[in-house]
N, C-alpha and C. Protein backbone atom coordinates (compact mmCIF):
# COMPACT_ATOMS: atom_id res chain seq x y z
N UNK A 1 25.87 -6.25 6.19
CA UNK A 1 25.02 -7.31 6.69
C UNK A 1 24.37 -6.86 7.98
N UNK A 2 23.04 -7.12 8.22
CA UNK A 2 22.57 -6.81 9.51
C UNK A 2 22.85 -7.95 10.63
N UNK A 3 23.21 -7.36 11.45
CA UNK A 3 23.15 -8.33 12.74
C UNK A 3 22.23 -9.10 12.83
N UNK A 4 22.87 -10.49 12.90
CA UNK A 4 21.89 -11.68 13.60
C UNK A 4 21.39 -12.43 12.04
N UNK A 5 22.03 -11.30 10.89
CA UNK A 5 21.01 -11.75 9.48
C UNK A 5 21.79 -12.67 8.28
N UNK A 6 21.06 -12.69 7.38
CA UNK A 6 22.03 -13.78 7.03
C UNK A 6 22.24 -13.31 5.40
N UNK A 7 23.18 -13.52 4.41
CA UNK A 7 24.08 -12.58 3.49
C UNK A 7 23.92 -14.00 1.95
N UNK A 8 23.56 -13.38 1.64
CA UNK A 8 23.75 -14.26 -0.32
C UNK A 8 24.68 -13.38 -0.93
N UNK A 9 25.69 -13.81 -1.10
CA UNK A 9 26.30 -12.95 -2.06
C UNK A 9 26.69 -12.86 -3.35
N UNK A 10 25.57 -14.09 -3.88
CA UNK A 10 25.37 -14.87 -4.94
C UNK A 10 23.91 -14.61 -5.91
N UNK A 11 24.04 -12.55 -6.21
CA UNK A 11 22.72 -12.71 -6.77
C UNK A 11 22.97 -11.96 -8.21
N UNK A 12 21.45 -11.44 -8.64
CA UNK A 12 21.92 -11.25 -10.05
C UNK A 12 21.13 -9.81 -9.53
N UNK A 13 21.12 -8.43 -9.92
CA UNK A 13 20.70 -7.39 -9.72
C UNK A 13 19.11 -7.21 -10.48
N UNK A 14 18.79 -7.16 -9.89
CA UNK A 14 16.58 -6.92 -10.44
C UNK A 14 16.37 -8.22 -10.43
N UNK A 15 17.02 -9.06 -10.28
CA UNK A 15 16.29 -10.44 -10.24
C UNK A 15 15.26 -11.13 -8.93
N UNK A 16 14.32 -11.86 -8.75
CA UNK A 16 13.89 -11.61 -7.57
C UNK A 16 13.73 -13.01 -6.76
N UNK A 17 14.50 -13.33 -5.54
CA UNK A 17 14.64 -14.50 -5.07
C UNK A 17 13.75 -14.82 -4.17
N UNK A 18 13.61 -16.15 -4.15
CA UNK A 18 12.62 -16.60 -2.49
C UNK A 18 13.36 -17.15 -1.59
N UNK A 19 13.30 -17.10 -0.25
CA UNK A 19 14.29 -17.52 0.68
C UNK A 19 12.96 -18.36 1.85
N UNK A 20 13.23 -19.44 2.42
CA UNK A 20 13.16 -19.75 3.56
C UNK A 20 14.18 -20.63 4.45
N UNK A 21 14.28 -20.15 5.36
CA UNK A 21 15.37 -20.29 6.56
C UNK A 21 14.83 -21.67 7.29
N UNK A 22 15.90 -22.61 7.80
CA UNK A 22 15.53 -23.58 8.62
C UNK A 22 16.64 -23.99 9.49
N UNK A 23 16.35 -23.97 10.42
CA UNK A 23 16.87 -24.29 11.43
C UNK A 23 17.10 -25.53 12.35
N UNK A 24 17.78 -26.36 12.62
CA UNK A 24 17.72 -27.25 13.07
C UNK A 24 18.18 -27.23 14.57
N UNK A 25 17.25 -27.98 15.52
CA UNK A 25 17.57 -27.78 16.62
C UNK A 25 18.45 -28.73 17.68
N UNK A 26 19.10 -28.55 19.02
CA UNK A 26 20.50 -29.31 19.00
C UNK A 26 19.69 -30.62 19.76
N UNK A 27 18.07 -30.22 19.85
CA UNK A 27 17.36 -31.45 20.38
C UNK A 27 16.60 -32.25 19.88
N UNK A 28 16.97 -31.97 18.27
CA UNK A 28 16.10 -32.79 17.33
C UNK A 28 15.29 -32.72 16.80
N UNK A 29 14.45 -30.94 17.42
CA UNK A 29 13.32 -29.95 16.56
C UNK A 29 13.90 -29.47 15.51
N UNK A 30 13.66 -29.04 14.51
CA UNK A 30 13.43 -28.15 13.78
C UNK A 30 12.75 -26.96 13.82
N UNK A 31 13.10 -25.67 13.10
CA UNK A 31 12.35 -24.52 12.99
C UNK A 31 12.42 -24.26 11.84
N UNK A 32 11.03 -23.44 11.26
CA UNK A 32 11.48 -23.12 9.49
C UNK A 32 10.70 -22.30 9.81
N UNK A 33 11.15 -20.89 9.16
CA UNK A 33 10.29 -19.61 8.14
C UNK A 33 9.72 -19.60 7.66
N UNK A 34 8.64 -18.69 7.31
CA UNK A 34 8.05 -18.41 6.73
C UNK A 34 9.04 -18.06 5.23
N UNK A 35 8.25 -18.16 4.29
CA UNK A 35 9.20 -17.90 2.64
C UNK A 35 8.77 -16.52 2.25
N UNK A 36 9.98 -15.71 2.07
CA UNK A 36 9.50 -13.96 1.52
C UNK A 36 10.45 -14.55 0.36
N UNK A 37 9.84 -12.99 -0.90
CA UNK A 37 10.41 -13.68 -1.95
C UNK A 37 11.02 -11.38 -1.81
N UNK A 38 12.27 -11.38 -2.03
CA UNK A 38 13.23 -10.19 -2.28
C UNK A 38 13.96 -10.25 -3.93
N UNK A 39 13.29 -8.70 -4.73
CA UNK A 39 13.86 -8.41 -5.62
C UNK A 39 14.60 -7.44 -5.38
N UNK A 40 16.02 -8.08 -5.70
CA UNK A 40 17.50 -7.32 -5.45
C UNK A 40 17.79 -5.96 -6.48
N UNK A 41 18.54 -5.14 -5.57
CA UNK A 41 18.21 -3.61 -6.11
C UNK A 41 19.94 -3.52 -5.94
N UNK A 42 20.88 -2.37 -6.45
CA UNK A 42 22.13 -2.19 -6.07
C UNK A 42 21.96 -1.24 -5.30
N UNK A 43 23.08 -1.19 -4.72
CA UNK A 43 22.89 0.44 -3.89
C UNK A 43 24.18 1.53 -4.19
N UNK A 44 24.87 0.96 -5.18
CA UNK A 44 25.78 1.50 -6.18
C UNK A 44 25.54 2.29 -6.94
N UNK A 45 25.77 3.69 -6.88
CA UNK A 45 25.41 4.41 -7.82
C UNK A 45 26.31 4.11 -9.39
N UNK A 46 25.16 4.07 -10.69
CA UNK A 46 26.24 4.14 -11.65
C UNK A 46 27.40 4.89 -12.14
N UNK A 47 28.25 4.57 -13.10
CA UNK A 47 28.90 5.44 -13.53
C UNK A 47 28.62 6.57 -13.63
N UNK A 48 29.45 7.75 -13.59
CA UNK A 48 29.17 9.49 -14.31
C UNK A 48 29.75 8.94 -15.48
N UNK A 49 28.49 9.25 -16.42
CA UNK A 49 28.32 9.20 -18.04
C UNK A 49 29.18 10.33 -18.36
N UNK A 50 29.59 10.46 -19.47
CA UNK A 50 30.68 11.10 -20.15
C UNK A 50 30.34 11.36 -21.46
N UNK A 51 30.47 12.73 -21.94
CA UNK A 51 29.68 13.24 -23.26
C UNK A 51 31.22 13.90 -23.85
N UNK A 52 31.34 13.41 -25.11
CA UNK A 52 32.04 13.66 -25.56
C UNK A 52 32.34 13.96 -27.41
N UNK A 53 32.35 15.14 -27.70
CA UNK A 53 31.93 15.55 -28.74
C UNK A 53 32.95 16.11 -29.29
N UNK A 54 33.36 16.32 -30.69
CA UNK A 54 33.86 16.80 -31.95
C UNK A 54 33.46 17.77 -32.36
N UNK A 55 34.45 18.65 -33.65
CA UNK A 55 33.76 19.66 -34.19
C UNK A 55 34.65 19.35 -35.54
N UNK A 56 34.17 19.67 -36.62
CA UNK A 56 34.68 20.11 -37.94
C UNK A 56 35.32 21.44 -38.05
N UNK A 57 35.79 21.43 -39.04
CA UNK A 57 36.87 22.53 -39.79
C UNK A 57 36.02 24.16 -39.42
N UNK A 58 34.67 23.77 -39.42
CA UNK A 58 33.93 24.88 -39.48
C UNK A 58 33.10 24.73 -38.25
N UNK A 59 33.71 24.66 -37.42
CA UNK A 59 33.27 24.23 -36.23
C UNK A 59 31.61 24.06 -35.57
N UNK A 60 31.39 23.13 -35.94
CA UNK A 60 30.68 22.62 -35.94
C UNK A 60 30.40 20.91 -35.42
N UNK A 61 29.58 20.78 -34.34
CA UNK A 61 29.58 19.73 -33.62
C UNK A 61 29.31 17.99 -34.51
N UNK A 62 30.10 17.41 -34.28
CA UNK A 62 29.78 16.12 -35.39
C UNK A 62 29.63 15.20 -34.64
């Protein structure tokens, strides 16, 4: 999480969300954001794929 920022940890991966922030103030203002819309990426690399192969009597790959 970046400092000062604020964390969803409630998303779906390539999906793409809109966020605006609001703030309420302790004097009765309000503040609100501007709305960005972020399509979520992992930063997880996938699995190492795994190849795995056979051979026959006559060896030969099946």
């Amino acid at each position: 999480m970046i400092p000062g920022g604020l964390e969803d940890p409630n998303v779906d991966c390539g999906t793409t969300y809109t966020y605006q922030v609001t703030a309420f103030q302790p004097g009765g203002g309000t503040s609100v954001s501007n709305t960005v819309s972020i399509t979520t990426q992992s930063a997880v690399a996938p699995a190492t794929p795994r190849l795995v192969a056979s051979f026959n009597l006559r060896n030969v790959v099946e």
